[in-house]
C-alpha atoms as a PDB file:
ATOM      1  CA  UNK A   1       0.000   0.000   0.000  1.00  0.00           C
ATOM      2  CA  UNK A   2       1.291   2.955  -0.957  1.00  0.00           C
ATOM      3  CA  UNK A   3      -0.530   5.870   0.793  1.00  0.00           C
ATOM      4  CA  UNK A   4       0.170   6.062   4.592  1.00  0.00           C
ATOM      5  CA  UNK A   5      -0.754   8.186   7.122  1.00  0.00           C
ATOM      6  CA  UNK A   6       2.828   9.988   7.533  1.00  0.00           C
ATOM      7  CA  UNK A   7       3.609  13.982   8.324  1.00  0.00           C
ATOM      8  CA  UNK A   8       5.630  16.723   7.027  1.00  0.00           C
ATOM      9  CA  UNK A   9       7.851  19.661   9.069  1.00  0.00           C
ATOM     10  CA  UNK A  10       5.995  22.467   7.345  1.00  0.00           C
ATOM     11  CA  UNK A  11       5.079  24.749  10.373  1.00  0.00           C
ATOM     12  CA  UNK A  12       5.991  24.074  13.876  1.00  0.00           C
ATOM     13  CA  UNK A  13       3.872  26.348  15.770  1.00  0.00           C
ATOM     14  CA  UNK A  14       0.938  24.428  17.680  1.00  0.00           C
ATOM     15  CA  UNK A  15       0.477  20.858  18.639  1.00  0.00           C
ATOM     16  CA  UNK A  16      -1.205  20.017  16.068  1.00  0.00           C
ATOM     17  CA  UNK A  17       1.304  21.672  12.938  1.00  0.00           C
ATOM     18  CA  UNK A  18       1.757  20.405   9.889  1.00  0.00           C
ATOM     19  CA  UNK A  19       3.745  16.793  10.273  1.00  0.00           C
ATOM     20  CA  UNK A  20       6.520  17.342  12.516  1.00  0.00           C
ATOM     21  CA  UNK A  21       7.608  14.851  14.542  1.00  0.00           C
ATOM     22  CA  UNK A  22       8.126  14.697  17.831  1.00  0.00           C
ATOM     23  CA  UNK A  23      11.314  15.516  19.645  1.00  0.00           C
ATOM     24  CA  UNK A  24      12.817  16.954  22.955  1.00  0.00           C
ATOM     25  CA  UNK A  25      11.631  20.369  24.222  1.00  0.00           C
ATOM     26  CA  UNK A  26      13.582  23.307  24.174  1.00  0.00           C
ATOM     27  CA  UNK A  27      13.712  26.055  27.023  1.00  0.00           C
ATOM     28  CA  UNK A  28      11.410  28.427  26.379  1.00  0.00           C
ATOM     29  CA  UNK A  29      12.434  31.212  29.035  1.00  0.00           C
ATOM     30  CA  UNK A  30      13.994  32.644  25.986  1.00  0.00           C
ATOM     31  CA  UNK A  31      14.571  36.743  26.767  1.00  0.00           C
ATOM     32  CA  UNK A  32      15.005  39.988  24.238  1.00  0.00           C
ATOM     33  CA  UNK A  33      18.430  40.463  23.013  1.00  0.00           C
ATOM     34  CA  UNK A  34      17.930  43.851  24.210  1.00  0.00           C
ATOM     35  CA  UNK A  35      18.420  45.345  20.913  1.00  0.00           C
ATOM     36  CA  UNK A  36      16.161  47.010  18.744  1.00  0.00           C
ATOM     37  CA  UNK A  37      12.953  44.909  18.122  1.00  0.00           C
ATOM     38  CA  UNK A  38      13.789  42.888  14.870  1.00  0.00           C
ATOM     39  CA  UNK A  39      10.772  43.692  12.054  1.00  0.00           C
ATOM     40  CA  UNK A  40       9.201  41.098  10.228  1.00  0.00           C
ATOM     41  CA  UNK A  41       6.585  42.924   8.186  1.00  0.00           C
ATOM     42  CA  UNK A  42       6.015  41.294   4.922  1.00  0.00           C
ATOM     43  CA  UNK A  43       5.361  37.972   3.249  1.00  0.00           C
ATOM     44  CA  UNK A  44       7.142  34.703   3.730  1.00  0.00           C
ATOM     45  CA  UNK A  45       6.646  31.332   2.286  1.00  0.00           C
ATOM     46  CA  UNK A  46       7.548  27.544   3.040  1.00  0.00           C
ATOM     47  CA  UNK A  47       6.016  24.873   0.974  1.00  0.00           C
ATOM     48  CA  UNK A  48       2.663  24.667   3.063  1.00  0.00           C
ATOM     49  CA  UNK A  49       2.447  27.959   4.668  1.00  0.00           C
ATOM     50  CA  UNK A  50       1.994  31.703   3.088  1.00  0.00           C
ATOM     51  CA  UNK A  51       2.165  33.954   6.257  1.00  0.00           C
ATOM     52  CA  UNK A  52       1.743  37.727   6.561  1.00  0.00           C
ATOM     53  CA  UNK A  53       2.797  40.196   8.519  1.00  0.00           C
ATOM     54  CA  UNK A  54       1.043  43.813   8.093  1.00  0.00           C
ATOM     55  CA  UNK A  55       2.561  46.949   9.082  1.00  0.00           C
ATOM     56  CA  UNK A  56      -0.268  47.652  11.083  1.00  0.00           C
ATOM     57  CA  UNK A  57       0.658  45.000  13.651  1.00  0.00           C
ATOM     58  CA  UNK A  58      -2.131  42.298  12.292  1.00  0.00           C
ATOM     59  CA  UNK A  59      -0.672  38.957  10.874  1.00  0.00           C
ATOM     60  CA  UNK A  60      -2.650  36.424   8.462  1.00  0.00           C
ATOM     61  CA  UNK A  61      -1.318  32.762   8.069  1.00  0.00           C
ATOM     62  CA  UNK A  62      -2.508  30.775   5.258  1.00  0.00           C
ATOM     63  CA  UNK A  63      -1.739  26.790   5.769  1.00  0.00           C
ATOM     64  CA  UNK A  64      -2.495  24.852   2.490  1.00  0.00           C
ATOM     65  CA  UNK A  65      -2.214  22.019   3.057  1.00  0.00           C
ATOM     66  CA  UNK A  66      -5.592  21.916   5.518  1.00  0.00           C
ATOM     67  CA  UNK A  67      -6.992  24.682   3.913  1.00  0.00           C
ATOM     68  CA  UNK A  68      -7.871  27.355   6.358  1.00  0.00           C
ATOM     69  CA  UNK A  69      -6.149  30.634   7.332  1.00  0.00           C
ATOM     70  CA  UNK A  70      -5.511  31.947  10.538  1.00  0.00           C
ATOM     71  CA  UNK A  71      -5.747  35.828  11.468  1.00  0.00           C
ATOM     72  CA  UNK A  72      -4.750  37.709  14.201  1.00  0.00           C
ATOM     73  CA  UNK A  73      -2.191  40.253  16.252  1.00  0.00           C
ATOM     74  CA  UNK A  74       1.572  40.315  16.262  1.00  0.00           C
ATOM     75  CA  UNK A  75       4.186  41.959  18.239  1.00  0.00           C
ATOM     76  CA  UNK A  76       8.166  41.868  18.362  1.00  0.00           C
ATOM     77  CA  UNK A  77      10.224  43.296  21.627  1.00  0.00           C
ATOM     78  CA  UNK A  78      13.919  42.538  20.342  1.00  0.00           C
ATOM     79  CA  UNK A  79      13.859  39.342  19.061  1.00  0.00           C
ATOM     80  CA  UNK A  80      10.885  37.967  20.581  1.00  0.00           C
ATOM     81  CA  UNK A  81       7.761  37.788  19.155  1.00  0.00           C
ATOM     82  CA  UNK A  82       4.284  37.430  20.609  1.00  0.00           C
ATOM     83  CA  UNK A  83       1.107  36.031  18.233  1.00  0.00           C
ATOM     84  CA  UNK A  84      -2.693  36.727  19.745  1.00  0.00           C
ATOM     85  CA  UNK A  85      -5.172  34.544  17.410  1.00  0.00           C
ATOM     86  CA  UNK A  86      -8.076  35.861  16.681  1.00  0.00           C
ATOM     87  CA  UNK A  87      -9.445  33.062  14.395  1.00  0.00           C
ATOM     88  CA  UNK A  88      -7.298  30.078  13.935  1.00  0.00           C
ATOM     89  CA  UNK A  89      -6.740  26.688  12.281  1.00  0.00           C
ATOM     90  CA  UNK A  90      -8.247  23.786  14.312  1.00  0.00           C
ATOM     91  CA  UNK A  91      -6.175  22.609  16.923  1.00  0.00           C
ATOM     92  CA  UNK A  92      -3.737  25.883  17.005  1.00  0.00           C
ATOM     93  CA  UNK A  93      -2.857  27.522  20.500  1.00  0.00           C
ATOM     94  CA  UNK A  94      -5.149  31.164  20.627  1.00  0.00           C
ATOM     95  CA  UNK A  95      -1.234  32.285  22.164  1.00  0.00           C
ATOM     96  CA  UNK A  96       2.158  31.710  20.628  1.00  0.00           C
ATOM     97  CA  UNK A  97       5.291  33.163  21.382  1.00  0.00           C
ATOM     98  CA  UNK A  98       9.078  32.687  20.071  1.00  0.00           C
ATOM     99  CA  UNK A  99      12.103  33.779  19.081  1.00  0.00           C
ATOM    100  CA  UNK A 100      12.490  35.114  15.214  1.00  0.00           C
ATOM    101  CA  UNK A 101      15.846  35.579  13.111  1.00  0.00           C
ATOM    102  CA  UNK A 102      16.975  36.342   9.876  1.00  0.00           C
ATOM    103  CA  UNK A 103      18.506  34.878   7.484  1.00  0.00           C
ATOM    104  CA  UNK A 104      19.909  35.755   3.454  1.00  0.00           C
ATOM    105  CA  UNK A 105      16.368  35.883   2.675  1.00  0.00           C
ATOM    106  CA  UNK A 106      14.289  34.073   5.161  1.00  0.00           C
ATOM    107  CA  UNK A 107      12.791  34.575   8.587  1.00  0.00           C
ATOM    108  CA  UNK A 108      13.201  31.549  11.214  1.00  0.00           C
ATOM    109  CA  UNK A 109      10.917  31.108  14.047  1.00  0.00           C
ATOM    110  CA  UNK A 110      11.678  29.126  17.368  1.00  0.00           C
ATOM    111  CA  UNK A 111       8.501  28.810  18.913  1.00  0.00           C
ATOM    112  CA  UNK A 112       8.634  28.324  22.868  1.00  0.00           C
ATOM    113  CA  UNK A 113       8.171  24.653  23.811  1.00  0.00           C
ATOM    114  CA  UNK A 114       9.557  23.287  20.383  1.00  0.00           C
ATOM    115  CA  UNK A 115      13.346  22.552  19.420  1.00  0.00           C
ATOM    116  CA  UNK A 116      13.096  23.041  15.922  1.00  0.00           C
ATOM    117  CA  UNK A 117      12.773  26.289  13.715  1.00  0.00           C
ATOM    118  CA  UNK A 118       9.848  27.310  10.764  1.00  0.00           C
ATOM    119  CA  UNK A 119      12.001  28.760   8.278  1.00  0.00           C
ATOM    120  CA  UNK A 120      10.248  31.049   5.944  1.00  0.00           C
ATOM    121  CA  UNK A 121      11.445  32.416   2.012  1.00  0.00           C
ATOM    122  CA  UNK A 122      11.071  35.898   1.526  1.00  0.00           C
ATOM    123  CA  UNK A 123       8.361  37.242  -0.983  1.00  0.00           C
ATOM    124  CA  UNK A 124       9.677  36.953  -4.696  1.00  0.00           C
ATOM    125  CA  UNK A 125      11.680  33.606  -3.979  1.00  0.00           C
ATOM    126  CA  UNK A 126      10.092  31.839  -6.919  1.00  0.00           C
ATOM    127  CA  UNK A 127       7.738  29.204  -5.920  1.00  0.00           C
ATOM    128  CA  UNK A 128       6.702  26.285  -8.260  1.00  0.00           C
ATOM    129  CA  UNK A 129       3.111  24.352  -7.523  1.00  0.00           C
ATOM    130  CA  UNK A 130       2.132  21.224  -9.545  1.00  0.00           C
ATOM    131  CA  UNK A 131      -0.948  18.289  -9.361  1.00  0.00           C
ATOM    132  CA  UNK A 132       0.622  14.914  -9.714  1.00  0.00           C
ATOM    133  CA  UNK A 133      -2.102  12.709 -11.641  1.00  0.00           C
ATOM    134  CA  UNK A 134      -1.680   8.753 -11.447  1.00  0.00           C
ATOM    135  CA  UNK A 135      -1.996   7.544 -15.222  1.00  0.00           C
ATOM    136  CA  UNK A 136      -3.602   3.893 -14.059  1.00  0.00           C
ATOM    137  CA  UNK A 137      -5.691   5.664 -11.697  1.00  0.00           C
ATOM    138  CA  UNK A 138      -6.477   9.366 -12.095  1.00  0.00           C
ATOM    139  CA  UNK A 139      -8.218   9.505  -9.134  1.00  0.00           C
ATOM    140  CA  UNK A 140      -5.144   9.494  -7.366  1.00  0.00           C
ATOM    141  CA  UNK A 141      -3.849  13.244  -6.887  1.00  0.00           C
ATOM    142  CA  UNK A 142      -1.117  14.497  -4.753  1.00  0.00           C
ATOM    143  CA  UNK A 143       0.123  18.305  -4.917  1.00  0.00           C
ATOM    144  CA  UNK A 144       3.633  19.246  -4.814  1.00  0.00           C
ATOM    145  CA  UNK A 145       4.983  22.975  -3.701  1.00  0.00           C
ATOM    146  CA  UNK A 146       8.488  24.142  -4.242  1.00  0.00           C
ATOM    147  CA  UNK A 147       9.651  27.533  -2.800  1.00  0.00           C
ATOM    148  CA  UNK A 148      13.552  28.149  -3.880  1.00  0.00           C
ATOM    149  CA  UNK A 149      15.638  25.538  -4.553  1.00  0.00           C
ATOM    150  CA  UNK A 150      14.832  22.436  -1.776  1.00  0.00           C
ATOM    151  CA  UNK A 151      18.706  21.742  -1.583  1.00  0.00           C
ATOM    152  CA  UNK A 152      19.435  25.706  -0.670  1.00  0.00           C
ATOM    153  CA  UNK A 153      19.178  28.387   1.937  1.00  0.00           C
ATOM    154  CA  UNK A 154      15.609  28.984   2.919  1.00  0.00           C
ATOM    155  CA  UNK A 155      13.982  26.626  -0.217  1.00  0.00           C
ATOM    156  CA  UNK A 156      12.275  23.954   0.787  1.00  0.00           C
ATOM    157  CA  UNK A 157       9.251  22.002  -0.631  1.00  0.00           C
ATOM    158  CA  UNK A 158       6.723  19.119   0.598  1.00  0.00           C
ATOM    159  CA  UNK A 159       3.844  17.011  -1.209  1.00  0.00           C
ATOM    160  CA  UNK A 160       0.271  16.271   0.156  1.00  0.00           C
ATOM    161  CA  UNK A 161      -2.832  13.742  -1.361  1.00  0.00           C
ATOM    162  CA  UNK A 162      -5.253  16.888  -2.750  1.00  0.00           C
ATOM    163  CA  UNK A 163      -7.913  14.840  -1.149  1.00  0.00           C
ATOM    164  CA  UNK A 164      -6.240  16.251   2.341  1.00  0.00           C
ATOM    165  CA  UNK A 165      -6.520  12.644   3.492  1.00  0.00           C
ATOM    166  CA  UNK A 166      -4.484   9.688   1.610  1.00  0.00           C
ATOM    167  CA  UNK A 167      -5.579   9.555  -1.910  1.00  0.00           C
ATOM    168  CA  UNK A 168      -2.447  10.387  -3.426  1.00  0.00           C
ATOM    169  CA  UNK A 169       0.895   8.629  -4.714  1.00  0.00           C
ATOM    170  CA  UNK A 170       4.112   8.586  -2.678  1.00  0.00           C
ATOM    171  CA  UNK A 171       2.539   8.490   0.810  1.00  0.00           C
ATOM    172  CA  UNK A 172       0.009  10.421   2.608  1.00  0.00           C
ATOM    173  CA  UNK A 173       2.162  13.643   2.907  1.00  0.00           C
ATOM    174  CA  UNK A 174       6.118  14.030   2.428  1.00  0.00           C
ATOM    175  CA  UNK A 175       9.227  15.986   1.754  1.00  0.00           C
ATOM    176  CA  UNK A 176      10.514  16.805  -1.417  1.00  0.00           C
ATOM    177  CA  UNK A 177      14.010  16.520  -0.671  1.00  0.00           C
ATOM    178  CA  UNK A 178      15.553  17.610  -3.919  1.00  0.00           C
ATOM    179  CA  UNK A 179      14.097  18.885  -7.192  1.00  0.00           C
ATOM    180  CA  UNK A 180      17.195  19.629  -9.682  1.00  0.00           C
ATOM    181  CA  UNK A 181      17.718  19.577 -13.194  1.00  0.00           C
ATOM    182  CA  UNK A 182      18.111  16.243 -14.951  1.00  0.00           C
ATOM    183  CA  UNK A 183      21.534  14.873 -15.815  1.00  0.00           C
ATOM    184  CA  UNK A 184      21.077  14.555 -19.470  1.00  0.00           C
ATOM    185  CA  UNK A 185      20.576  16.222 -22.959  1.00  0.00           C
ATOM    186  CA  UNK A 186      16.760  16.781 -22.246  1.00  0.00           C
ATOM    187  CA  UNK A 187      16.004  20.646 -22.106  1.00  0.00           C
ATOM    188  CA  UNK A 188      14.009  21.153 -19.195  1.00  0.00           C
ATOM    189  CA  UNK A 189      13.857  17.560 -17.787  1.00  0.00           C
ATOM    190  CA  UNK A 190      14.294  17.451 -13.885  1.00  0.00           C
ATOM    191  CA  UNK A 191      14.989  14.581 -11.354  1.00  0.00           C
ATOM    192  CA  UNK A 192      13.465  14.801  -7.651  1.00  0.00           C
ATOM    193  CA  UNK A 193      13.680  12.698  -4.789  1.00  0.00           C
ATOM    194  CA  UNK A 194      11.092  12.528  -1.615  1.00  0.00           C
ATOM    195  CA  UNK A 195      10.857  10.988   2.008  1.00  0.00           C
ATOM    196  CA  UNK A 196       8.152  10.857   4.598  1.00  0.00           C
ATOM    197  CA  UNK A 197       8.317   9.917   7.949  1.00  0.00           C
ATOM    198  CA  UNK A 198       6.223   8.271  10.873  1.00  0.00           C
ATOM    199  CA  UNK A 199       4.942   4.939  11.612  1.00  0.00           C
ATOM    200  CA  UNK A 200       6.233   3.485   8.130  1.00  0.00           C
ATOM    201  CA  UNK A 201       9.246   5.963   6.348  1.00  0.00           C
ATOM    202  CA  UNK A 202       9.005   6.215   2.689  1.00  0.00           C
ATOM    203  CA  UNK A 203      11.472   7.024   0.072  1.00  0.00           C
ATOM    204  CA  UNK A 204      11.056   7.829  -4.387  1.00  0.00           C
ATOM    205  CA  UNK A 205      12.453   9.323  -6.963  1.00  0.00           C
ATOM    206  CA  UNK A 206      10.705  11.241  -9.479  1.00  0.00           C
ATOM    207  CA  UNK A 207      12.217  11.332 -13.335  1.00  0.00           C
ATOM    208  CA  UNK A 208      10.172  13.957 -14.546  1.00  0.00           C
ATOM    209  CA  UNK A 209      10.318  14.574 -18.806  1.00  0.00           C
ATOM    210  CA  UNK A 210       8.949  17.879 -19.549  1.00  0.00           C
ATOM    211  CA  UNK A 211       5.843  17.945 -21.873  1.00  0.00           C
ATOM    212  CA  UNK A 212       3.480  20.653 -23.116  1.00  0.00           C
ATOM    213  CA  UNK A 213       1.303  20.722 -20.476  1.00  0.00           C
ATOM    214  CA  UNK A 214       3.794  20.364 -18.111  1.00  0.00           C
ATOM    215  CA  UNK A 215       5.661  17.181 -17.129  1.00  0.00           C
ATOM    216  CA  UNK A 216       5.492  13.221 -17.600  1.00  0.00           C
ATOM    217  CA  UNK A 217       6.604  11.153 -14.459  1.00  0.00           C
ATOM    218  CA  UNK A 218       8.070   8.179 -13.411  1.00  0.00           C
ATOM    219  CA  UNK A 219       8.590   7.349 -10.093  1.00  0.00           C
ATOM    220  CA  UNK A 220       9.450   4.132  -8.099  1.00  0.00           C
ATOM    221  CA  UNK A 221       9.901   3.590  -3.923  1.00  0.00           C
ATOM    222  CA  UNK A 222      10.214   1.709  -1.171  1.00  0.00           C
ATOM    223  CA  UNK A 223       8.115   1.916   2.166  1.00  0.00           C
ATOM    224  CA  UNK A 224       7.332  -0.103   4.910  1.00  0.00           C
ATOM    225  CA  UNK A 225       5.613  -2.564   2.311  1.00  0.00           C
ATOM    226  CA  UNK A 226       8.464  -2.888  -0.288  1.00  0.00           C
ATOM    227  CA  UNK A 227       9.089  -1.208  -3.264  1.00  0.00           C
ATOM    228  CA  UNK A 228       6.570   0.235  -5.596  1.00  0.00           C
ATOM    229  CA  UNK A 229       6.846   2.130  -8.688  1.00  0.00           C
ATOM    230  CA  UNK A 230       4.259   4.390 -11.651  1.00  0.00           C
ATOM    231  CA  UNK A 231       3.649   6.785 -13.601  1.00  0.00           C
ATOM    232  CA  UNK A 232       2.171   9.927 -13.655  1.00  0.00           C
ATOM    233  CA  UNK A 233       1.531  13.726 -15.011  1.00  0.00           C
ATOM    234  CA  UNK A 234       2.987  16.668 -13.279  1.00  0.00           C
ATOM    235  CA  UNK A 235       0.527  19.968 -14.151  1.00  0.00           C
ATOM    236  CA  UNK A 236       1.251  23.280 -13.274  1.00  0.00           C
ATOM    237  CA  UNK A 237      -0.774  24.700 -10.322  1.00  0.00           C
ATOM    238  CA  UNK A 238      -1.719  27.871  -9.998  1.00  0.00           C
ATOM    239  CA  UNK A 239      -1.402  29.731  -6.583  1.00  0.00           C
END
């Protein structure tokens, strides 16, 4: 069986966030450096989440992957930042606070009681969304999201089943761990590779030919069950 219920690091900011796994706590009596409060306002991306933050101190954060957007207040006293829900995404703590940093291009957020950072691209890092369509069974739909280059600074990129559950290839929800052009004469063709973790890992690779619509895949794995292997179409998907 190919589709598992597996997660994905996309946003670690509640208990219920996007896939990540667990893992130690951090302290979380992190202080201000005492230095001018660090300014986040603007857009940032990762491969699930689209998150806002306005000028006028209100912050929007649009998860994908389950569909629903969260609004509310933000604040920053040096490098700590404080988040007041107003509405939020099921599950989500109404209160979250951590400690932000930038990168060349990206925000990072270490929210109290985690030990692992949400690092967000910048807006304009080009982002890259396709439907992956099973040939033998169409039905079968999973959604891939690039933002940057997976292999590089702030990139990253993850796949979920469009039917938010498990009717997709791969597994359930993944990684994309690399999407890179293709070592060969074919303009445009790209190779990718994916993982997923949880109860039973997964692992593919993706040969992807380009086409006119957009690409023609091949892909073959091994999970918990053994190996597996299809094909598929890769269409661009708009934003």
């Amino acid at each position: 069986m190919r589709t598992l219920i597996l997660g994905v690091s996309a946003l670690a900011i509640a208990v219920t966030a996007f896939g990540c796994s667990a893992s130690r706590e951090a302290d979380d009596t992190g202080v201000s450096d005492g230095g001018p409060a660090l300014d986040p306002t603007g857009t940032w991306d990762d491969c699930d989440t689209r998150w806002t933050f306005a000028p006028d101190g209100t912050t929007t954060r649009r998860e994908i992957a389950r569909g629903c957007t969260a609004e509310g207040r933000w604040s920053v006293e040096g490098n700590r930042a404080h988040i007041e829900w107003d509405t939020s995404c099921e599950g989500d703590a109404a209160i979250v606070d951590g400690t932000i940093a930038f990168g060349v291009g990206s925000l990072s957020i270490l929210f109290d009681g985690t030990s692992r950072a949400a690092t967000f691209a910048a807006s304009g890092t080009p982002i890259e969304t396709f439907t992956l369509i099973d040939e033998v069974d169409p039905s079968l739909r999973t959604i891939v999201r690039l933002v940057g280059d997976p292999e590089h600074s702030a990139g990253n990129g993850c796949y979920w089943a469009e039917d938010g559950a498990c009717g997709g290839l791969l597994s359930c929800t993944g990684r994309i761990l690399q999407w890179r052009a293709a070592d060969e004469e074919v303009e445009g063709a790209r190779v990718a590779s994916t993982a997923c973790t949880g109860d039973c890992p997964c692992g593919a690779v993706l040969n992807l030919t380009p086409t006119d619509e957009g690409f023609d895949v091949a892909y073959q794995g091994v999970n918990c069950g053994g190996t597996f292997a299809g094909s598929a179409r890769a269409l661009p998907r708009s934003e």
